[in-house]
C-alpha atoms as a PDB file:
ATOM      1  CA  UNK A   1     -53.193 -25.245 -74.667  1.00  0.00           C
ATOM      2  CA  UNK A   2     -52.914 -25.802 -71.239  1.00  0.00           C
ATOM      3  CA  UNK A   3     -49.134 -26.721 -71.493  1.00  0.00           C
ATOM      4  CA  UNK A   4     -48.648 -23.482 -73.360  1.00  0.00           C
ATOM      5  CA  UNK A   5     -50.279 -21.440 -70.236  1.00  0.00           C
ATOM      6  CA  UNK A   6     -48.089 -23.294 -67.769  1.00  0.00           C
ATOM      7  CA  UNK A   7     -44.861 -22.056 -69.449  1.00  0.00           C
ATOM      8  CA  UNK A   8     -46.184 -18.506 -69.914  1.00  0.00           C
ATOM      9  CA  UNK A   9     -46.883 -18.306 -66.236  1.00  0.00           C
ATOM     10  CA  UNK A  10     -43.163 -20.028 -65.864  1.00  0.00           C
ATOM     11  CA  UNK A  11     -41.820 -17.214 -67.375  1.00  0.00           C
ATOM     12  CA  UNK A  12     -43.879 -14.705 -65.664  1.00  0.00           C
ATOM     13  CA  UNK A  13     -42.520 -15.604 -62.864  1.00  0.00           C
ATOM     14  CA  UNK A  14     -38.924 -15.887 -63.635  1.00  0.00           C
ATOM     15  CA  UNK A  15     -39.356 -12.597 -64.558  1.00  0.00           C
ATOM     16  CA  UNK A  16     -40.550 -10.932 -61.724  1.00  0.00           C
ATOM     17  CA  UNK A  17     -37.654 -12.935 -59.475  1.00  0.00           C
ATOM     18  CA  UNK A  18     -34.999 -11.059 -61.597  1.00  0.00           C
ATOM     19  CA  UNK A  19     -36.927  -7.531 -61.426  1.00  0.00           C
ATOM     20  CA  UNK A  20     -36.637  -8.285 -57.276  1.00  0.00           C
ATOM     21  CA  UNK A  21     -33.192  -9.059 -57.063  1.00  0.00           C
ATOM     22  CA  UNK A  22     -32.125  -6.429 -59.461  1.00  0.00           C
ATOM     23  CA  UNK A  23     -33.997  -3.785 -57.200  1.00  0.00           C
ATOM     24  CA  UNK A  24     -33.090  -5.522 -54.250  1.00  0.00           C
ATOM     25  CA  UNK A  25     -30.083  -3.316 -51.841  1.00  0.00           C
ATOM     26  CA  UNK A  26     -26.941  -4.885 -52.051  1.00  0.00           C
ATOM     27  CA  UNK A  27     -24.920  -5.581 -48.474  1.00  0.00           C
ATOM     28  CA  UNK A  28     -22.431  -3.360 -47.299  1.00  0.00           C
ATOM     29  CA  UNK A  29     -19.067  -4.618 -48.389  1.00  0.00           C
ATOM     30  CA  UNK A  30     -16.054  -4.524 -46.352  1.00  0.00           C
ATOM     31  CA  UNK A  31     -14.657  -0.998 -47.181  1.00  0.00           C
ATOM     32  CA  UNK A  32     -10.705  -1.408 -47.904  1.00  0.00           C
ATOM     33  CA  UNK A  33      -7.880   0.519 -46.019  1.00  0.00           C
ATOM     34  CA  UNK A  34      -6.832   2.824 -48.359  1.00  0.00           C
ATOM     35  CA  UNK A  35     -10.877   4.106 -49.319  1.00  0.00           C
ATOM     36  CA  UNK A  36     -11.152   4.231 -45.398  1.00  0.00           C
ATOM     37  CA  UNK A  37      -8.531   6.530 -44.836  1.00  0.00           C
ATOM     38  CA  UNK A  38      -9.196   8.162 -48.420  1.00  0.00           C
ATOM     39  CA  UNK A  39     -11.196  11.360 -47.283  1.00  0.00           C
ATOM     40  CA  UNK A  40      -9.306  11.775 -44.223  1.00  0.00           C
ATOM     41  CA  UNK A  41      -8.440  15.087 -46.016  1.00  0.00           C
ATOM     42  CA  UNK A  42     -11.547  16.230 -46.928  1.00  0.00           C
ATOM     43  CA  UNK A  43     -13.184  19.317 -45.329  1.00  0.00           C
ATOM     44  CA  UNK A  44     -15.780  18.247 -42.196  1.00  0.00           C
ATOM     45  CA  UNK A  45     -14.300  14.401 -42.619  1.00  0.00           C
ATOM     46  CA  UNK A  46     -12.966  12.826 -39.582  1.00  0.00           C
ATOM     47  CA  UNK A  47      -9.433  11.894 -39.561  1.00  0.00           C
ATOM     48  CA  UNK A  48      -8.537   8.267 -38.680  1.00  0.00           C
ATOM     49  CA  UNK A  49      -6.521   7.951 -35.265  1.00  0.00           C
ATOM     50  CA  UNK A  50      -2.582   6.534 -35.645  1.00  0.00           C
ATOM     51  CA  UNK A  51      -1.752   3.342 -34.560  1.00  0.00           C
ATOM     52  CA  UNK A  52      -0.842   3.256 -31.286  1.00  0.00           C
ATOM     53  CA  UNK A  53       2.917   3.388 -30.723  1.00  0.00           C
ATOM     54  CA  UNK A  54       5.194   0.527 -28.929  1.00  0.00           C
ATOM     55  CA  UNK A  55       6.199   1.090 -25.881  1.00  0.00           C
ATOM     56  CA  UNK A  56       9.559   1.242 -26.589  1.00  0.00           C
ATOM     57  CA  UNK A  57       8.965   3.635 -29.150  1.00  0.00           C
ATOM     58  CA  UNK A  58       7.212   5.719 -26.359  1.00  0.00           C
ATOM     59  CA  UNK A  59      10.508   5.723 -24.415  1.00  0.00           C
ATOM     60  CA  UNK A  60      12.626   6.700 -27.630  1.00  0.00           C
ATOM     61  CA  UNK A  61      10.759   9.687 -28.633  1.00  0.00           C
ATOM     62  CA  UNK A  62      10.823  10.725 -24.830  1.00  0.00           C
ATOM     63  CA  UNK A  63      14.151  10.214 -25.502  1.00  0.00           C
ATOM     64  CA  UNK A  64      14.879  12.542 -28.277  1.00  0.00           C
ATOM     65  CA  UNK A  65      12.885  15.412 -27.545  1.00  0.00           C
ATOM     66  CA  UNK A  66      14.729  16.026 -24.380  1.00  0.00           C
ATOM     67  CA  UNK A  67      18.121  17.608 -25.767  1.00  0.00           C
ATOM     68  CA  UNK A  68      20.634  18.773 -23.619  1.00  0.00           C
ATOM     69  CA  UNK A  69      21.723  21.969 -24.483  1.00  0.00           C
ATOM     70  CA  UNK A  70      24.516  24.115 -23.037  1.00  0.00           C
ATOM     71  CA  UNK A  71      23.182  27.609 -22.954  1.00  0.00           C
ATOM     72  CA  UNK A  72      26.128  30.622 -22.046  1.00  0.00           C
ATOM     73  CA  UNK A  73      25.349  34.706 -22.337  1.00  0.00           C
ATOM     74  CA  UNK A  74      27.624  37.540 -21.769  1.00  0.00           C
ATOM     75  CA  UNK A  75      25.781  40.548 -20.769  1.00  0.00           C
ATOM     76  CA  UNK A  76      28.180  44.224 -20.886  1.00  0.00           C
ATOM     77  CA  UNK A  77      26.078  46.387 -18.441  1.00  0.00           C
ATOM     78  CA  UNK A  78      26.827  49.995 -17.453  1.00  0.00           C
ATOM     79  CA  UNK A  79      25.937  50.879 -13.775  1.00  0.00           C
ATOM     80  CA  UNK A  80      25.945  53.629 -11.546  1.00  0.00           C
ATOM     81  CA  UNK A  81      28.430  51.656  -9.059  1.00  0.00           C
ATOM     82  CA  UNK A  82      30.027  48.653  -9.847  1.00  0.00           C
ATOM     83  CA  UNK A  83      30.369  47.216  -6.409  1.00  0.00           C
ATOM     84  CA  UNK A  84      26.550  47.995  -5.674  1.00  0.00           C
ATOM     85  CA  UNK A  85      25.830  46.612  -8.397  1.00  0.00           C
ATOM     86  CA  UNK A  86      28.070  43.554  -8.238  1.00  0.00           C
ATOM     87  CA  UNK A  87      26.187  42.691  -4.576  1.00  0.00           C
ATOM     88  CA  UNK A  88      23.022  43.020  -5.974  1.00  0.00           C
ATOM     89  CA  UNK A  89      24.177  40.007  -8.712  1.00  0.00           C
ATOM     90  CA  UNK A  90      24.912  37.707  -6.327  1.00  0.00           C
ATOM     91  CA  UNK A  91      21.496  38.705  -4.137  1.00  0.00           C
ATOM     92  CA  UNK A  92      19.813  37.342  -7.659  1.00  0.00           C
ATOM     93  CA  UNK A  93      21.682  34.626  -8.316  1.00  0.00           C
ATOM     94  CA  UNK A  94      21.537  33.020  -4.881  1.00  0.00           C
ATOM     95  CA  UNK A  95      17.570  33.895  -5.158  1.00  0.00           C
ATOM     96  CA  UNK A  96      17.344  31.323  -8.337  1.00  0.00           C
ATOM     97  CA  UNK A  97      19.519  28.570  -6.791  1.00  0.00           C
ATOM     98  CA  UNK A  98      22.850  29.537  -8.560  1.00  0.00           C
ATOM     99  CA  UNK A  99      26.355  30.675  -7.185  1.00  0.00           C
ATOM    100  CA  UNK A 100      29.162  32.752  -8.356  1.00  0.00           C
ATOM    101  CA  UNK A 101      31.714  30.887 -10.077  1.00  0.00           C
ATOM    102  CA  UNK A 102      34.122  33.406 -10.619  1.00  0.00           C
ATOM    103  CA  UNK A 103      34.696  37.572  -9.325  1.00  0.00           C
ATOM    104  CA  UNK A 104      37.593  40.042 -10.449  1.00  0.00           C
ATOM    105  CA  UNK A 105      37.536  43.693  -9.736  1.00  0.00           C
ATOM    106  CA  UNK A 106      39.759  46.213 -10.552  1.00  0.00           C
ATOM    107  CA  UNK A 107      40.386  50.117 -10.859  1.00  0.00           C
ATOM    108  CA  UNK A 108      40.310  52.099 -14.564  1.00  0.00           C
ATOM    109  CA  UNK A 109      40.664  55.776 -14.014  1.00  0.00           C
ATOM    110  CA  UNK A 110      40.237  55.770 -10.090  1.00  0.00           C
ATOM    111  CA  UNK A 111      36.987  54.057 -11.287  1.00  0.00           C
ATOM    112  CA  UNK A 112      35.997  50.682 -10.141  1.00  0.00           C
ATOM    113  CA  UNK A 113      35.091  47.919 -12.736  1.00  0.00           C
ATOM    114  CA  UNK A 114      34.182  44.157 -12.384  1.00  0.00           C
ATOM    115  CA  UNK A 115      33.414  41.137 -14.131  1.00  0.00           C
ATOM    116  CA  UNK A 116      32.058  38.453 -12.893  1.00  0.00           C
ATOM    117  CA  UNK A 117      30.589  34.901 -13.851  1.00  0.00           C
ATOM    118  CA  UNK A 118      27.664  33.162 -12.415  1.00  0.00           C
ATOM    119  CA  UNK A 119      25.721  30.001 -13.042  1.00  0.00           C
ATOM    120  CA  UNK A 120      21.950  29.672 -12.685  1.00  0.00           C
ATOM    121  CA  UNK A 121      19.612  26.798 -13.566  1.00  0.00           C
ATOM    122  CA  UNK A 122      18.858  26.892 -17.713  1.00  0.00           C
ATOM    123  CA  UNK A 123      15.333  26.577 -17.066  1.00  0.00           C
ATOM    124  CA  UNK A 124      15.884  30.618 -15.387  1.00  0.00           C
ATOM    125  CA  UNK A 125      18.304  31.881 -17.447  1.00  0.00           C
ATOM    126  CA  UNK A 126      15.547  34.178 -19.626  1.00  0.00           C
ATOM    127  CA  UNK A 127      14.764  35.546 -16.061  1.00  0.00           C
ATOM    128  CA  UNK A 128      18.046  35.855 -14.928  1.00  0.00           C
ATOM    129  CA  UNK A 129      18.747  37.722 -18.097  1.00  0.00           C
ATOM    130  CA  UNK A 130      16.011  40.067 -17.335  1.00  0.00           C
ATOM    131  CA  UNK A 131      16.804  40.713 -13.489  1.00  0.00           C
ATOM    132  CA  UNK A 132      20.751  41.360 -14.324  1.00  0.00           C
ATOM    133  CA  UNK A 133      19.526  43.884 -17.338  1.00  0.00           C
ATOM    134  CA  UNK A 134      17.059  45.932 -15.078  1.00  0.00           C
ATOM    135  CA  UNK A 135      20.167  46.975 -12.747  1.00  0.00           C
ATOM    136  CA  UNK A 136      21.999  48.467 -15.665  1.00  0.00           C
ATOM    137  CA  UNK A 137      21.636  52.231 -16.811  1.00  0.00           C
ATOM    138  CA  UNK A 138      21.578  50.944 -20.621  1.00  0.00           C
ATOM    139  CA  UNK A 139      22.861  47.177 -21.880  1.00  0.00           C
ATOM    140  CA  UNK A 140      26.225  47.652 -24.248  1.00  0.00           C
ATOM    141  CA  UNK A 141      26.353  44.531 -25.188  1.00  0.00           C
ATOM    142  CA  UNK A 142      24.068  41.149 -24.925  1.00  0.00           C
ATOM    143  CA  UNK A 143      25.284  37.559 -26.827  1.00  0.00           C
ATOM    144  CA  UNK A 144      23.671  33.957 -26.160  1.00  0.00           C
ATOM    145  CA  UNK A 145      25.261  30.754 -27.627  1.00  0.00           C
ATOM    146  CA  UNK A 146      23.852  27.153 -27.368  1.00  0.00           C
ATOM    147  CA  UNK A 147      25.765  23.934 -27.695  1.00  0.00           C
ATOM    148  CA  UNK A 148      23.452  20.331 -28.561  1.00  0.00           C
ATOM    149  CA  UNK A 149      25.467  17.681 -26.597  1.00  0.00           C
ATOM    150  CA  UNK A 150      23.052  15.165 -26.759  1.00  0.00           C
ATOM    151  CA  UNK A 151      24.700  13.145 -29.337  1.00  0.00           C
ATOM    152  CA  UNK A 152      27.618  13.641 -27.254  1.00  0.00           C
ATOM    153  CA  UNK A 153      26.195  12.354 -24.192  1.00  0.00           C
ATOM    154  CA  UNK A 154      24.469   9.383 -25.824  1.00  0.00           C
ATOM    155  CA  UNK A 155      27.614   8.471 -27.469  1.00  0.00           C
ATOM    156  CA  UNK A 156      29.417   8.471 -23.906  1.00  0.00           C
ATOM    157  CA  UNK A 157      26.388   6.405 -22.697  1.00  0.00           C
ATOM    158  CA  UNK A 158      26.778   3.500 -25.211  1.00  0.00           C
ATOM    159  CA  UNK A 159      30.476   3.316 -24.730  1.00  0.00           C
ATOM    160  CA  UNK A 160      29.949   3.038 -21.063  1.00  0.00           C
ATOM    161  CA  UNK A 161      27.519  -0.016 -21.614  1.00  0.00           C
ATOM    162  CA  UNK A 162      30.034  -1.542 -23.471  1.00  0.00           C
ATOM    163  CA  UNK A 163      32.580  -0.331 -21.185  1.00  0.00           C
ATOM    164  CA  UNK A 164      30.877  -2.157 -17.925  1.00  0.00           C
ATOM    165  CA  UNK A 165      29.877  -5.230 -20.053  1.00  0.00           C
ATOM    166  CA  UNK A 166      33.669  -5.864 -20.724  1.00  0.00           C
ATOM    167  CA  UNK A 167      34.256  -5.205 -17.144  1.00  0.00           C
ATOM    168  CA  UNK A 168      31.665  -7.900 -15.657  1.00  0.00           C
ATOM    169  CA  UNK A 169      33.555 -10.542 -18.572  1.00  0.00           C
ATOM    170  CA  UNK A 170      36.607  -9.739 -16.906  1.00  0.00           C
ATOM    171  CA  UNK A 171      35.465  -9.831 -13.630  1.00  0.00           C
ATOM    172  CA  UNK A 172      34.179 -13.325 -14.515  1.00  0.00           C
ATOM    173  CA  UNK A 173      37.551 -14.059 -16.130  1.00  0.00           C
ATOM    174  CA  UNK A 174      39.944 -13.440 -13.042  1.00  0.00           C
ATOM    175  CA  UNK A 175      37.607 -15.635 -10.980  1.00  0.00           C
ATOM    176  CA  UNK A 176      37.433 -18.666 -13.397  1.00  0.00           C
ATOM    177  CA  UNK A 177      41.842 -18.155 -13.822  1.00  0.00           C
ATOM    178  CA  UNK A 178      41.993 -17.908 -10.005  1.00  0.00           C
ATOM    179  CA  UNK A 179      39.855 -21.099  -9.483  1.00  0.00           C
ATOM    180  CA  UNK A 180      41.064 -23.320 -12.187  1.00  0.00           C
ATOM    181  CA  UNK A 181      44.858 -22.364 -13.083  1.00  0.00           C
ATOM    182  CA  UNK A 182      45.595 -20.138 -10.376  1.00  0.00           C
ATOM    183  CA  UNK A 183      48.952 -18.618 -11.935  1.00  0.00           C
ATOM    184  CA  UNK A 184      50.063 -15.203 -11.606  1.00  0.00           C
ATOM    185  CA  UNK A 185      51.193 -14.165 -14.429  1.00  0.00           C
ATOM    186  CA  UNK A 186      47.781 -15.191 -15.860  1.00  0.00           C
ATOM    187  CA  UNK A 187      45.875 -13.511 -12.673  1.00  0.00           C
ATOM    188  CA  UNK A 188      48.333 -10.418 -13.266  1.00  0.00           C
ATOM    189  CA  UNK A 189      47.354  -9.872 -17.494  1.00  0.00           C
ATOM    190  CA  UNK A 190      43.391 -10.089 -16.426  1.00  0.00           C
ATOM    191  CA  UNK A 191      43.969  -7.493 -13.462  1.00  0.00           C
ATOM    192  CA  UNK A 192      45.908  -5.360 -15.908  1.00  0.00           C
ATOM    193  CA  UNK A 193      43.271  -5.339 -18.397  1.00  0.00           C
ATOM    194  CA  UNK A 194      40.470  -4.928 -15.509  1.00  0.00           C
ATOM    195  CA  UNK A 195      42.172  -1.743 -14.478  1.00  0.00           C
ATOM    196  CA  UNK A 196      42.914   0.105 -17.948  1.00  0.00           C
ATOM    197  CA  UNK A 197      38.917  -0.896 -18.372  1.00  0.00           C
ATOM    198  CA  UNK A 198      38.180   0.999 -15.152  1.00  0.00           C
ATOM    199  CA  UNK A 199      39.705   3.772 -15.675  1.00  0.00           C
ATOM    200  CA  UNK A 200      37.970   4.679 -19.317  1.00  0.00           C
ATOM    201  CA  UNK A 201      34.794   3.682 -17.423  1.00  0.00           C
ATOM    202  CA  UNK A 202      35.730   6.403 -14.834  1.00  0.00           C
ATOM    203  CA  UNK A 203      36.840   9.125 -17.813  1.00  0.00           C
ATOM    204  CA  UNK A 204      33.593   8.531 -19.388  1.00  0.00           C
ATOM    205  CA  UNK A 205      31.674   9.049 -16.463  1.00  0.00           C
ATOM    206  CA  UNK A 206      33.418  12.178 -15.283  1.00  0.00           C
ATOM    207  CA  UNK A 207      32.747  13.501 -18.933  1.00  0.00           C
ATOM    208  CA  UNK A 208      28.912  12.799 -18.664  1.00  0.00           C
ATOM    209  CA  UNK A 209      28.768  14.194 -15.321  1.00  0.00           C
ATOM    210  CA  UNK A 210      30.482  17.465 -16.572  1.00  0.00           C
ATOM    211  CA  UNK A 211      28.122  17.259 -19.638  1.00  0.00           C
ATOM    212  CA  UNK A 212      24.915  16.869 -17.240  1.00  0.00           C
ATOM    213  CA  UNK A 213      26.212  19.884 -15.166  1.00  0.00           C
ATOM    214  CA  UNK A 214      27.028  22.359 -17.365  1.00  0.00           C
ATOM    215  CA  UNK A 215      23.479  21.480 -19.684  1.00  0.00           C
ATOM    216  CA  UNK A 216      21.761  22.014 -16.232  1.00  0.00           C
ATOM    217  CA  UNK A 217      23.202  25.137 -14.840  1.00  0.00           C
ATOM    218  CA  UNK A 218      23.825  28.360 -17.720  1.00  0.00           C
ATOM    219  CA  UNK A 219      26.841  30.100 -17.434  1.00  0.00           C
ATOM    220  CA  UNK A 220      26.601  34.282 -17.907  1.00  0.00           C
ATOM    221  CA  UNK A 221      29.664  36.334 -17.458  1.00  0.00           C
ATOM    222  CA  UNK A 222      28.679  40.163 -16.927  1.00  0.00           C
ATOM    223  CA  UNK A 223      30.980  42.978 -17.249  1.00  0.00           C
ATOM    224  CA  UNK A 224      30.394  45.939 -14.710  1.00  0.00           C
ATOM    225  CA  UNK A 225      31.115  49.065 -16.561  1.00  0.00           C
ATOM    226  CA  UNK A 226      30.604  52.639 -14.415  1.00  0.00           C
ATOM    227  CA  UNK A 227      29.071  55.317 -16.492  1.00  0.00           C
ATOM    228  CA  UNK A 228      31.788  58.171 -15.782  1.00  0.00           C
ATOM    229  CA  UNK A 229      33.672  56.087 -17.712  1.00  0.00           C
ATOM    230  CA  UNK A 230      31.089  54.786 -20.551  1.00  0.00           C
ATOM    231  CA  UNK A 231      29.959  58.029 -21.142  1.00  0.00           C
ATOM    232  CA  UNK A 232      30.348  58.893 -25.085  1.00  0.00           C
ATOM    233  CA  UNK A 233      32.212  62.349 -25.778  1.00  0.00           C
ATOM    234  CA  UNK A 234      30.892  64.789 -27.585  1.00  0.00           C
ATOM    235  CA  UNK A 235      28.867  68.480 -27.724  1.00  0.00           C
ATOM    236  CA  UNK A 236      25.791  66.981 -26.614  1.00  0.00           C
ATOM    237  CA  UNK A 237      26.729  65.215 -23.523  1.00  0.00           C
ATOM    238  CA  UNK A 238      29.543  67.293 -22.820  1.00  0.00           C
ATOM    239  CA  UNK A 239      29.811  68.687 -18.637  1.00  0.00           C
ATOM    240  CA  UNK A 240      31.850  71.111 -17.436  1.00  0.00           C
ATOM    241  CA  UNK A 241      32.156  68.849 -14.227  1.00  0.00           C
ATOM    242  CA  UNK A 242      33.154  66.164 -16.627  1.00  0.00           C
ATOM    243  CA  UNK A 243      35.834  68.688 -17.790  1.00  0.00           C
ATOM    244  CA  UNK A 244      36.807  69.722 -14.021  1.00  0.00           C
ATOM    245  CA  UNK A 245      37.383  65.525 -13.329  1.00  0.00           C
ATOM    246  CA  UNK A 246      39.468  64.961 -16.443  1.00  0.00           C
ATOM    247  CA  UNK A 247      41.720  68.113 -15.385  1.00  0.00           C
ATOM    248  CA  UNK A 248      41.982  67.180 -11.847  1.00  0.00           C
ATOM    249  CA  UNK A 249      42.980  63.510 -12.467  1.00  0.00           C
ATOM    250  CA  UNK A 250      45.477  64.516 -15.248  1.00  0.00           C
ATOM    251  CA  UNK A 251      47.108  67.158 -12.979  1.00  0.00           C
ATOM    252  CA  UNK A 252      47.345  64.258 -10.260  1.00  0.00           C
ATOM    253  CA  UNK A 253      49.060  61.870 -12.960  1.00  0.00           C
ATOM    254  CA  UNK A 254      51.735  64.499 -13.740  1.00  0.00           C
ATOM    255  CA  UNK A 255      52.747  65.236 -10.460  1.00  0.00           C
ATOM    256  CA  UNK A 256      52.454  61.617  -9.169  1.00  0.00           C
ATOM    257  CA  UNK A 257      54.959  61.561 -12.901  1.00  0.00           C
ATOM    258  CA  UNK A 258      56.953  64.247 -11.314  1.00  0.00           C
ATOM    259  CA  UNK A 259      57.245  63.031  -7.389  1.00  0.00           C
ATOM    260  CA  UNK A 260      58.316  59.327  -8.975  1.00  0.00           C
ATOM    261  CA  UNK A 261      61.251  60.522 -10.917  1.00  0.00           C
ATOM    262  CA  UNK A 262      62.406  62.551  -8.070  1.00  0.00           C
ATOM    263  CA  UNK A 263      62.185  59.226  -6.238  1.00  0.00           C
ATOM    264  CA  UNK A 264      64.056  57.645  -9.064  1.00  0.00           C
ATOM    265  CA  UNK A 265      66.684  60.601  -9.136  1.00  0.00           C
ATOM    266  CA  UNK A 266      67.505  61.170  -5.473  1.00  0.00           C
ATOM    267  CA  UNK A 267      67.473  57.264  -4.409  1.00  0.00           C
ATOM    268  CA  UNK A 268      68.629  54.826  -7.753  1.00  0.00           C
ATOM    269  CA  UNK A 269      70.457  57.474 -10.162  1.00  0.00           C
ATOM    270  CA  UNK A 270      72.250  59.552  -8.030  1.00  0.00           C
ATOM    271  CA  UNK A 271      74.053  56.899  -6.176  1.00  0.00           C
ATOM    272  CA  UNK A 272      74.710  55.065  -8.882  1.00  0.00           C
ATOM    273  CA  UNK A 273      76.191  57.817 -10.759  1.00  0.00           C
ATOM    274  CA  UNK A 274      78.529  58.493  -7.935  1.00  0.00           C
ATOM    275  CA  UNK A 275      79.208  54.914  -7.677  1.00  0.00           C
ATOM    276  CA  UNK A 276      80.465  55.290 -11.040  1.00  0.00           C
ATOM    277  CA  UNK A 277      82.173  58.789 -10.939  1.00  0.00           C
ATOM    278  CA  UNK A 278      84.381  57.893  -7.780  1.00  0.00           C
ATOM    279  CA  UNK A 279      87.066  55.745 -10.250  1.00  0.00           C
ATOM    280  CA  UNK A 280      86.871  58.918 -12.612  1.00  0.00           C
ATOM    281  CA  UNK A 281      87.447  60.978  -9.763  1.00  0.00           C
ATOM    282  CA  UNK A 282      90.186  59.095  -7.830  1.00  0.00           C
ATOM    283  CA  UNK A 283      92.324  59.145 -11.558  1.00  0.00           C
ATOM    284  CA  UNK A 284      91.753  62.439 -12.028  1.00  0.00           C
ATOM    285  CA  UNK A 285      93.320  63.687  -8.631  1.00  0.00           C
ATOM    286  CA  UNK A 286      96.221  61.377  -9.076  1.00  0.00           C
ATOM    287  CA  UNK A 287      96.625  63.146 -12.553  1.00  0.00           C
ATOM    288  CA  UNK A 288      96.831  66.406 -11.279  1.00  0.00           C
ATOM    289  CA  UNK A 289      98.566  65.969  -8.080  1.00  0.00           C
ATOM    290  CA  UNK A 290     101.620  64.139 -11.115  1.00  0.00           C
ATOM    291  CA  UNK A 291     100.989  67.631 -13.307  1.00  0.00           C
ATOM    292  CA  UNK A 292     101.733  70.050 -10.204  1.00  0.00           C
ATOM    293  CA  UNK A 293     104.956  67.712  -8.961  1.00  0.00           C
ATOM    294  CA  UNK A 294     106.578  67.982 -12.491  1.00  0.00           C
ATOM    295  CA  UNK A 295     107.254  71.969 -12.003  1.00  0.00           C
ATOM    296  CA  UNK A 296     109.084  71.650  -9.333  1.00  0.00           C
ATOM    297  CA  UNK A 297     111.319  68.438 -10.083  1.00  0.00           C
ATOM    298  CA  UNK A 298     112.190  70.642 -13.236  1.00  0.00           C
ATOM    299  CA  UNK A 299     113.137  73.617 -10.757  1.00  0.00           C
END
């Protein structure tokens, strides 16, 4: 009997151990990667911070977003006076740290016109743009190109690292064939090489430097137009004083026509003619002095 009670408690017992650890909370268990980052795109969740980069990876994506970029506009303005307007370009453009690069000026209808072609720093070219547009009594025409040389340029880099690398070799060369054979015609092949080497290195160099000015300066040609002569014909816009100019200017073309030829006439075909006729003349009086003789030899 008693026996029996000792394994009816036993089992009691076990029981009530397995009801505990059943109801017991489990530990935490090291969450996995992926179920970590899993509701990174649900609404309110939080989402996990990138590895942090290299630092050579830093310098490469520095590296990349900075492009170069050759920027160049052309701007067709039409202005009250061309010269005025001309000084007032260069009063800009030497406000913004640029220069003229180029000037040409020239007379269309006893009106003056210029073009002209400055350079600015790119990072001002939107407010060059602006400044150059708000002298002009309307804008004809406006264009703006860009050109990526970046590939360019970083080719030109890597060839120049190669470039100088073979340089330093050879450097290294002529100095171990001066110290240990010492001949010339060996010395002479190593310098020969050495120079052809230097002078790509030099090519390459004035390329990039060409590359790094012209992606740091803009280029804008403008064309100075005066509005007599951009003024668009027709009822609306149409002057009697317009009218009067036309006249007046046409009337001076036709006698400056008429005054020329007289030039022409009096001083090139004139004496040339008589240059000419004097043979013709000097035949004919011997012609008719031989007619009037052979009257009188008949007589």
């Amino acid at each position: 009997m008693v026996n029996k009670k000792y394994v009816v408690l036993t089992l009691i017992l076990l029981f009530a151990l397995v009801v505990a650890a059943c109801g017991a909370p489990s530990a935490p268990q090291p969450q996995p990667e992926e179920s970590r980052y899993a509701g990174a795109g649900r609404e309110g969740a939080e989402e996990p911070l990138p590895p942090p980069a290299p630092a050579g990876d830093k310098g490469l994506a520095k590296a990349s977003e900075e492009r170069m970029i050759v920027r160049t506009a052309r701007l067709s303005l039409v202005v009250k006076d061309a010269e005025e307007s001309l000084a007032q370009i260069k009063s800009i453009v030497s406000a913004l740290d640029g220069y003229v690069a180029d000037t040409r000026m020239w007379r269309e209808e006893e009106q003056l016109r210029g073009s002209v072609t400055v350079r600015v720093p790119a990072e001002s070219l939107d407010d060059a743009l602006a400044r150059f547009k708000a002298l002009a009594v309307r804008v004809e025409s406006e264009s703006d190109s860009s050109q990526d040389v970046t590939e360019e340029y970083t080719d030109l880099s890597a060839r120049l690292r190669n470039l100088e690398a073979t340089e330093q070799e050879l450097l290294e060369l002529l100095k171990t064939v001066r110290e240990k054979t010492g001949k010339a015609e060996d010395v002479l092949a190593v310098h020969r090489e050495l120079t052809n080497i230097r002078g790509q290195i030099e090519q390459l160099k004035g390329r990039m430097q060409y590359l790094e000015r012209t992606s740091a300066m803009a280029a804008v040609t403008i064309e100075l137009i005066p509005d007599v002569l951009a003024r668009p014909i027709g009822v609306g816009s149409w002057q009697p004083s317009g009218t009067l100019a036309g006249a007046l200017r046409s009337l001076l073309q036709t006698l400056r026509f008429i005054v020329d030829a007289a030039i022409w006439i009096v001083f090139y075909i004139l004496p040339v003619a008589i240059i000419l006729l004097i043979p013709f003349g000097i035949v004919w009086l011997i012609w008719r002095r031989r007619r009037k003789e052979k009257p009188v030899a008949k007589a």
